[in-house]
C-alpha atoms as a PDB file:
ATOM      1  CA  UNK A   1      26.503 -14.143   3.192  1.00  0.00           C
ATOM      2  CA  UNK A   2      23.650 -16.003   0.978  1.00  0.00           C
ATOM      3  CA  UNK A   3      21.180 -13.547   1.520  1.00  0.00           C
ATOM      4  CA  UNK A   4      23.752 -10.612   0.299  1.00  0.00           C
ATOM      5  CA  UNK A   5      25.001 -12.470  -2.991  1.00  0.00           C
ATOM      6  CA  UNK A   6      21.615 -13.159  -4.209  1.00  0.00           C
ATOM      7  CA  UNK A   7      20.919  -9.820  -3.600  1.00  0.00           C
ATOM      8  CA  UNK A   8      23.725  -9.078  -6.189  1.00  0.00           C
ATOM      9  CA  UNK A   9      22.994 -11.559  -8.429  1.00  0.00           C
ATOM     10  CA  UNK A  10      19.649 -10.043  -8.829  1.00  0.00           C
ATOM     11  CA  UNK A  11      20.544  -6.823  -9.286  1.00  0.00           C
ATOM     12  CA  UNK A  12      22.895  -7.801 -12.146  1.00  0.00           C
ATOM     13  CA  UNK A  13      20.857 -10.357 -13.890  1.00  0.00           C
ATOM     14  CA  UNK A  14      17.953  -7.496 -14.001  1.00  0.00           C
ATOM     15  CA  UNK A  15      20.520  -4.943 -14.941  1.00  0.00           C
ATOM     16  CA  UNK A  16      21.715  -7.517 -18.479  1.00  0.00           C
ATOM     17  CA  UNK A  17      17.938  -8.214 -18.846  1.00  0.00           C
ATOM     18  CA  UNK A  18      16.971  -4.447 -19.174  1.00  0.00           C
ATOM     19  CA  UNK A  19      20.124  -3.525 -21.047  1.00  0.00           C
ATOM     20  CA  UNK A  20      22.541  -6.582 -23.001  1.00  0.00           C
ATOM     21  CA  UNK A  21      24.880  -4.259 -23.944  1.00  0.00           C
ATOM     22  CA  UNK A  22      25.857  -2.622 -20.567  1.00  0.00           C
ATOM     23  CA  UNK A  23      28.896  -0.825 -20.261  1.00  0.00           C
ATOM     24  CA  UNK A  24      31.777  -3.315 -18.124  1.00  0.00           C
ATOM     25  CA  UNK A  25      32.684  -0.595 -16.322  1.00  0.00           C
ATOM     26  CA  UNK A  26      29.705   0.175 -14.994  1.00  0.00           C
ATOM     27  CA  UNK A  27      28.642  -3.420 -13.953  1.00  0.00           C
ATOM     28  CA  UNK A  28      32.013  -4.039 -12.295  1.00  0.00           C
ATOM     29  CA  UNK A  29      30.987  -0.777 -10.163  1.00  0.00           C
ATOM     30  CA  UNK A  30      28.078  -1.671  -9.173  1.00  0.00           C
ATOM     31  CA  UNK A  31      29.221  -5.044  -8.628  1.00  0.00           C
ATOM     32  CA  UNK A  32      32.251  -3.895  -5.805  1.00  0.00           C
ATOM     33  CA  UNK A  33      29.299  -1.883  -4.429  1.00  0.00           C
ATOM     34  CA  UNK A  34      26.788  -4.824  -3.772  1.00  0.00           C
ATOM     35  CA  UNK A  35      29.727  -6.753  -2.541  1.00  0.00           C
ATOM     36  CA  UNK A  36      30.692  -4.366   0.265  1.00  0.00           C
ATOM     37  CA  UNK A  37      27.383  -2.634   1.281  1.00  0.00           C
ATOM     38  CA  UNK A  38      24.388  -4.512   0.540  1.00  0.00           C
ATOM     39  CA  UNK A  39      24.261  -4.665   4.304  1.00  0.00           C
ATOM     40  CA  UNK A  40      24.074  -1.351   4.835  1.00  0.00           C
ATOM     41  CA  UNK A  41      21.812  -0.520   2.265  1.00  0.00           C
ATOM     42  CA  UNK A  42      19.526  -3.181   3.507  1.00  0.00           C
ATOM     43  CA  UNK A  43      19.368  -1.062   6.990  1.00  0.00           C
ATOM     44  CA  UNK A  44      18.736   2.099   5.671  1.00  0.00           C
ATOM     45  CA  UNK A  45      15.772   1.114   3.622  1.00  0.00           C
ATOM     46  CA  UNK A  46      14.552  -1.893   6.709  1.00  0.00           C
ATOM     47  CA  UNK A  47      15.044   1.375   9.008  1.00  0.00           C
ATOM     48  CA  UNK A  48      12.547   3.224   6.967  1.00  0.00           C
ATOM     49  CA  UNK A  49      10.199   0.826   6.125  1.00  0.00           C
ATOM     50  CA  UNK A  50      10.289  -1.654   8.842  1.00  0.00           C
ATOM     51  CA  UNK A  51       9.358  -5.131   6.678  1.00  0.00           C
ATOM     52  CA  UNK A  52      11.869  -7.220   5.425  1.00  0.00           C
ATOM     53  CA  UNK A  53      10.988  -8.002   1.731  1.00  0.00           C
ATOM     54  CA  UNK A  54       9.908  -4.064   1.275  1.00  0.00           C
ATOM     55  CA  UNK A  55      13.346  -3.309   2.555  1.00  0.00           C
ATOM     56  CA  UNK A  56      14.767  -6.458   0.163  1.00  0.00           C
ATOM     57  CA  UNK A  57      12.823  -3.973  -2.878  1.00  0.00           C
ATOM     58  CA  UNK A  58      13.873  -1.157  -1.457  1.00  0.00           C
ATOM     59  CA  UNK A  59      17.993  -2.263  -1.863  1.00  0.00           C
ATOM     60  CA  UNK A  60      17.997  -3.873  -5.051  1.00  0.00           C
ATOM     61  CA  UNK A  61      16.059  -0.623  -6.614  1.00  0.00           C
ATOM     62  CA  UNK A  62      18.449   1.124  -4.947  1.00  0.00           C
ATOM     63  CA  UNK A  63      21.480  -0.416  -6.818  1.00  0.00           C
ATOM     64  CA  UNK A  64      19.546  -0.644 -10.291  1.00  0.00           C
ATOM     65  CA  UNK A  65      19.500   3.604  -9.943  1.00  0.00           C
ATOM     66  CA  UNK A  66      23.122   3.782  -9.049  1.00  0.00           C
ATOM     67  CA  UNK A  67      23.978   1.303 -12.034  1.00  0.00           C
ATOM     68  CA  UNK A  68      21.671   3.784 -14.243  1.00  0.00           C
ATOM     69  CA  UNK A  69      23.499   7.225 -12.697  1.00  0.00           C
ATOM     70  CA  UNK A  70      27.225   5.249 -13.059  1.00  0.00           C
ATOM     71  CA  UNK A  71      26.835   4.464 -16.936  1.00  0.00           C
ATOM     72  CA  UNK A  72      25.128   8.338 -17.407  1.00  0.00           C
ATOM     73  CA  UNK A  73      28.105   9.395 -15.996  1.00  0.00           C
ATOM     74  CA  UNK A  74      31.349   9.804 -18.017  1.00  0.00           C
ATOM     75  CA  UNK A  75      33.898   9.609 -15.046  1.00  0.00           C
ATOM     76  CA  UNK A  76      31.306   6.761 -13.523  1.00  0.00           C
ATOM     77  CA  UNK A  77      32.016   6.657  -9.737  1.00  0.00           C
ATOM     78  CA  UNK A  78      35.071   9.067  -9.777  1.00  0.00           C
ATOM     79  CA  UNK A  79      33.045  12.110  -8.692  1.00  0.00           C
ATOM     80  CA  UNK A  80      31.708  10.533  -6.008  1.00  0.00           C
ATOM     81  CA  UNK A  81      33.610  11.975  -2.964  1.00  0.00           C
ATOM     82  CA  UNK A  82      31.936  10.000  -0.227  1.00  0.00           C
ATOM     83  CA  UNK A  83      30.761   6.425  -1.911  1.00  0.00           C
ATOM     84  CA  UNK A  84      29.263   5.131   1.775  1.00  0.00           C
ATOM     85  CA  UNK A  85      27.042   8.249   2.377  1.00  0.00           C
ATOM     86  CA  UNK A  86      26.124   8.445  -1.274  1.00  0.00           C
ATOM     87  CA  UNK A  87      25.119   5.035  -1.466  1.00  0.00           C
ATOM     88  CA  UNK A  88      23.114   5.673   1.776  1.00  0.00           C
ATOM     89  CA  UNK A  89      21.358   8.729   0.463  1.00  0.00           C
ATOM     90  CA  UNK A  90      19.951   6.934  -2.694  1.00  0.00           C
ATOM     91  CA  UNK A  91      18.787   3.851  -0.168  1.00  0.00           C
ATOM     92  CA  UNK A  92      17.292   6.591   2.351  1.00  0.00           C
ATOM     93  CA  UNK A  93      15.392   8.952  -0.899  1.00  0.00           C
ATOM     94  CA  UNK A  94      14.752   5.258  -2.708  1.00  0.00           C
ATOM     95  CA  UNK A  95      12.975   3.795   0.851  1.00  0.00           C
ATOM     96  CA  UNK A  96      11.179   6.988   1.603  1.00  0.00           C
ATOM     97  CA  UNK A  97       9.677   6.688  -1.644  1.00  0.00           C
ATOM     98  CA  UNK A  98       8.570   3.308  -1.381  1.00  0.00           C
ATOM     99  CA  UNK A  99       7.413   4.575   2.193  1.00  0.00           C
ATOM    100  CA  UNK A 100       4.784   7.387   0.535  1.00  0.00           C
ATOM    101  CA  UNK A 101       3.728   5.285  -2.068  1.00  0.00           C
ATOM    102  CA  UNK A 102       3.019   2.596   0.267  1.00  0.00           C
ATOM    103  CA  UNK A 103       1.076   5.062   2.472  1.00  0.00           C
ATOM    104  CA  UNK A 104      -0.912   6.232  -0.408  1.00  0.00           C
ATOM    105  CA  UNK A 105      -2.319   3.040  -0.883  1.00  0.00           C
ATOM    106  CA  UNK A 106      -2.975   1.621   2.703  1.00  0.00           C
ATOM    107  CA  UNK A 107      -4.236   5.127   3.028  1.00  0.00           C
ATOM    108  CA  UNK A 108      -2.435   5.354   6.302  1.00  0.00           C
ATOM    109  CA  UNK A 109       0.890   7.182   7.031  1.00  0.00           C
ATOM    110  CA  UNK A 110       3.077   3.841   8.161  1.00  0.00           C
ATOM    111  CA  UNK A 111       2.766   0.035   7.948  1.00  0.00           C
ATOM    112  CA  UNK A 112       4.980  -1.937  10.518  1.00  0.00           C
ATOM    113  CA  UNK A 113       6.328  -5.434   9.960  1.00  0.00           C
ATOM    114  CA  UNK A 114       4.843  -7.722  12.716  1.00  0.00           C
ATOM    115  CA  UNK A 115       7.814  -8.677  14.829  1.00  0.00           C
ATOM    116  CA  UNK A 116      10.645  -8.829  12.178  1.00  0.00           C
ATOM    117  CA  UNK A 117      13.986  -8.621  13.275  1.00  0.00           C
ATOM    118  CA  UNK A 118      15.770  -8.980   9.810  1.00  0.00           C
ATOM    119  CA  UNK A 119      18.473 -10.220  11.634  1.00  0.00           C
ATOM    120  CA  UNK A 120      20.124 -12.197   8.562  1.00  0.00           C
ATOM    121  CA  UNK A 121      21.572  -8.645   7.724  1.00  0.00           C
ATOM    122  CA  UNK A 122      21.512  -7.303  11.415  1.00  0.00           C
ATOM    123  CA  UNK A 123      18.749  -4.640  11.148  1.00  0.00           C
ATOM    124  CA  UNK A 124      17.674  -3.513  15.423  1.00  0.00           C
ATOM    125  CA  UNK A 125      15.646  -5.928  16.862  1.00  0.00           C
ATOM    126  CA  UNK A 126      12.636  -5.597  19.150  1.00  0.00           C
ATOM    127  CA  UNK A 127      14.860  -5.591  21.990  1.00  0.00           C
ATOM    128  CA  UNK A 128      17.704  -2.956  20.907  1.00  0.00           C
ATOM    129  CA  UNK A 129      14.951  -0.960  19.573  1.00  0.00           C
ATOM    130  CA  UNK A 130      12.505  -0.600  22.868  1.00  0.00           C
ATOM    131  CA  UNK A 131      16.144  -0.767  25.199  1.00  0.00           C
ATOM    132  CA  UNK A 132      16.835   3.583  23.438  1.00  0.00           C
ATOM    133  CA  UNK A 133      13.577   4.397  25.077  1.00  0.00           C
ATOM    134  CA  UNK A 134      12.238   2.285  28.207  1.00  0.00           C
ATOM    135  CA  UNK A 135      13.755   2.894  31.549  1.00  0.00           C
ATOM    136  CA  UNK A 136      15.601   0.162  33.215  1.00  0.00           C
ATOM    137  CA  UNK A 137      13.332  -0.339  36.393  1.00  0.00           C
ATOM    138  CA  UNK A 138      10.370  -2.549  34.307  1.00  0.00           C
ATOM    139  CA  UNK A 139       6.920  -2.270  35.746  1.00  0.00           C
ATOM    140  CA  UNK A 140       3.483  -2.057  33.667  1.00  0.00           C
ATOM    141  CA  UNK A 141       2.871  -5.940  33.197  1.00  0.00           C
ATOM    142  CA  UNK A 142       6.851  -5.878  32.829  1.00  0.00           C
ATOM    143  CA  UNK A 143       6.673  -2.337  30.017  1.00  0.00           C
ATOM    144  CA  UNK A 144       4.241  -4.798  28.094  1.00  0.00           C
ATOM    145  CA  UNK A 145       5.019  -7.679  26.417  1.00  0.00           C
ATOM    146  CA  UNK A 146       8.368  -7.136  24.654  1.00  0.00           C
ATOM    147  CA  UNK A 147       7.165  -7.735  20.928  1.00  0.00           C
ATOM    148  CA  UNK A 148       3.732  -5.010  21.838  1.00  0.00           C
ATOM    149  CA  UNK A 149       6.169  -2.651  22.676  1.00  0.00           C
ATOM    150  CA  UNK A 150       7.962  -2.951  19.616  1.00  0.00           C
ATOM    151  CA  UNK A 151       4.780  -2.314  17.770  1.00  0.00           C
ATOM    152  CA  UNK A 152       3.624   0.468  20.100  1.00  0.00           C
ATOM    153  CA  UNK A 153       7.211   2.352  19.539  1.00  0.00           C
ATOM    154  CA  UNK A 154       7.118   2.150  15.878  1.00  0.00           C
ATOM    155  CA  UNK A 155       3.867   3.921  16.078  1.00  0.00           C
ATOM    156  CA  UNK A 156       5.123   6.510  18.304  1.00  0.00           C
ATOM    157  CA  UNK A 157       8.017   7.104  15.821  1.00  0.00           C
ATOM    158  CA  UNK A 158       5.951   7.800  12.937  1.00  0.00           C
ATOM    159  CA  UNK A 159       3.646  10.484  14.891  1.00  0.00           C
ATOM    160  CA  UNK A 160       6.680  12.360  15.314  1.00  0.00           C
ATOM    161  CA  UNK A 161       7.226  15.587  13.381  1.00  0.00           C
ATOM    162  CA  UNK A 162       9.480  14.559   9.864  1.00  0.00           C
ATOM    163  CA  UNK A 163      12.536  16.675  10.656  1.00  0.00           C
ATOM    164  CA  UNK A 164      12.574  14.493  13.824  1.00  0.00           C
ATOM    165  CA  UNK A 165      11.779  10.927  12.608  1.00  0.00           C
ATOM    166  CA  UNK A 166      13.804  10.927  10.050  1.00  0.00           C
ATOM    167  CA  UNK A 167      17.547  10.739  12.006  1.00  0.00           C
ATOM    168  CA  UNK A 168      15.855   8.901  14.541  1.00  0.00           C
ATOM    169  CA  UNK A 169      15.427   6.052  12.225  1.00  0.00           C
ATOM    170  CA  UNK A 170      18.995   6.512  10.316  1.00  0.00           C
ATOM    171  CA  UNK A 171      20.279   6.611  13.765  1.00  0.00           C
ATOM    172  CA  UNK A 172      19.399   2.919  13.987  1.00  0.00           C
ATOM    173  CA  UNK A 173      21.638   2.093  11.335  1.00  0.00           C
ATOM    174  CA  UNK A 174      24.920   0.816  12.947  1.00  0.00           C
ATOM    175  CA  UNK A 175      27.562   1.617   9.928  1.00  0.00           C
ATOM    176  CA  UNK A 176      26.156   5.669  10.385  1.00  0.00           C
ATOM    177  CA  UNK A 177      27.684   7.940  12.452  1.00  0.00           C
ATOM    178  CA  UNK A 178      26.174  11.412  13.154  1.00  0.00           C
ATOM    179  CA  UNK A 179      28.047  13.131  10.885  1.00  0.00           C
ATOM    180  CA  UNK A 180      27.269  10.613   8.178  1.00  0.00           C
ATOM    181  CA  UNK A 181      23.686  11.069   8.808  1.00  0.00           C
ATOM    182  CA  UNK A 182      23.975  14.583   8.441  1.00  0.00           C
ATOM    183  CA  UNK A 183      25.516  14.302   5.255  1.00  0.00           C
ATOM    184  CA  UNK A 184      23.320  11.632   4.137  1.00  0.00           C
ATOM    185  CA  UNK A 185      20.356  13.965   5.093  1.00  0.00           C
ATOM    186  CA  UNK A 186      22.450  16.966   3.613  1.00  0.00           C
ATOM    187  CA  UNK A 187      22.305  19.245   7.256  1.00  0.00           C
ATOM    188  CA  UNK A 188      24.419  19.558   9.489  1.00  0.00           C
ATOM    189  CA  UNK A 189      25.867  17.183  12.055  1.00  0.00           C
ATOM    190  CA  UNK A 190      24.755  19.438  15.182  1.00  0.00           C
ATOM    191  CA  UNK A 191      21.103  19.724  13.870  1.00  0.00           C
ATOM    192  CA  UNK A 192      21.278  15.898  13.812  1.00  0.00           C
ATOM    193  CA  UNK A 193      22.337  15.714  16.925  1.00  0.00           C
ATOM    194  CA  UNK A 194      19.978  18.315  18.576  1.00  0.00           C
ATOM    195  CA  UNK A 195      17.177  16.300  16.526  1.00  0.00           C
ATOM    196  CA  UNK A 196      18.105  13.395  17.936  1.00  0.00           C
ATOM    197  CA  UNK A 197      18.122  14.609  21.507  1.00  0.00           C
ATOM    198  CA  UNK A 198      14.687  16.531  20.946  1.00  0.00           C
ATOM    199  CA  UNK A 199      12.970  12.842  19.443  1.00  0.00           C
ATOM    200  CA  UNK A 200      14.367  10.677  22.219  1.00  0.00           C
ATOM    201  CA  UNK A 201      12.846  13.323  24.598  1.00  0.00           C
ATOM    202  CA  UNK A 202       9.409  13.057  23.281  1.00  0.00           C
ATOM    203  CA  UNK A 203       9.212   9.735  22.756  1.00  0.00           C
ATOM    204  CA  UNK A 204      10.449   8.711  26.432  1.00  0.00           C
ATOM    205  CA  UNK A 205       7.160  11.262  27.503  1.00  0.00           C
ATOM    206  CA  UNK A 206       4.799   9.741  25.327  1.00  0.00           C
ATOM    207  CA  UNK A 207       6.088   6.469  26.827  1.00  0.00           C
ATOM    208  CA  UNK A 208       5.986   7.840  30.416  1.00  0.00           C
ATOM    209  CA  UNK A 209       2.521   8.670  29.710  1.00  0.00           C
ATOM    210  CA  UNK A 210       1.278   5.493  28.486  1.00  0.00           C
ATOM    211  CA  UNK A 211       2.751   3.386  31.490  1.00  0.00           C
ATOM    212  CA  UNK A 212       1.467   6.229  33.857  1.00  0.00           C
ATOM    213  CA  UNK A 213      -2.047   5.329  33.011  1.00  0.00           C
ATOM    214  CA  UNK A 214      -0.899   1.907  32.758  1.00  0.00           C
ATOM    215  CA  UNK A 215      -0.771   1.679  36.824  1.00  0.00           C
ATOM    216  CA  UNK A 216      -3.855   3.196  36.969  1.00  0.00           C
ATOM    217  CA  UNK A 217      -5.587   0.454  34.687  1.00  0.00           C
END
């Protein structure tokens, strides 16, 4: 994929630039890394942040902290028991950074990418996304146009209470299961589940709601 191996050429050439004398090792890690998850990491952070080029950030800072933790580390990756929910956790902690910051200067709690699908790395489209929540049986000026609904969801997501939102969105990430989210969150798979269940719940009121007073427009 184009997208992916710029994406790992970056990483590296920024990597050399900050440090000539990087340890082999370490960039042939990191390197076998970018290669086989870049995808993935791409999700987690486009999951959080919902814009492409944040999420784009958001991945290559992610790999330029696991190069720095691999070279601090004596055994380098050796240690690292699960290397898929590891990786996952410092794109998830890396986006949700980039998430407050980002907040803190819009001066709002979430910013939503108008209409982007990312689908070059297969991150949920409007579609997939609205599909979780809607009922089947259309109706309010067909549930709104497809694309408004998108950007009505993404709202209702980030009123949700944290301890709710946050496996919601991982959940949209197609290489996580829910035990992977759980340890990627570090609870356990049953409160990720029961989260889950409790979030889908709300959000399919709040949507109820809205097309309730829809008909009544």
């Amino acid at each position: 994929m184009a997208a992916q191996a710029m994406a790992g050429e970056s990483v590296l050439k920024t990597v050399k630039a900050i440090d000539r004398e990087a340890a082999q090792g370490a960039v042939t890690d990191v390197e076998s890394l970018v290669s086989e998850h870049t995808p993935m990491v791409f999700r987690v952070a486009y999951s959080i942040l919902r814009n492409h080029h944040d999420a784009e950030d958001a991945a290559q800072e992610c790999f330029l902290k696991v190069l720095k933790l691999v070279r601090k580390s004596k055994t380098g990756m050796a240690e690292v028991r699960n290397t898929k929910t590891w990786l996952a956790r410092v794109a998830w902690t890396t986006a949700l950074d980039r998430r407050s910051r980002r907040a803190s200067v819009a001066g709002h709690e979430f910013v939503i990418g108008e209409g982007e699908a990312a689908s070059e790395f297969g991150a949920p489209s409007d579609v997939e996304t609205v599909a979780d929540f809607r009922d089947t049986a259309a109706a309010p000026d067909e549930v709104l146009a497809s694309r408004d609904m998108q950007s009505l969801l993404q709202k209702m997501i980030a009123t949700l209470p944290e301890d709710l939102r946050q496996p919601l969105e991982l959940s949209t990430v197609r290489e996580l299961n829910s035990a992977e989210i759980a340890e990627v969150m570090g609870i356990p798979e049953g409160s990720v589940r029961t989260r889950l269940m409790r979030a889908r719940k709300l959000l399919k009121e709040k949507l109820a709601t809205l097309m309730e007073v829809k008909k009544h427009d």
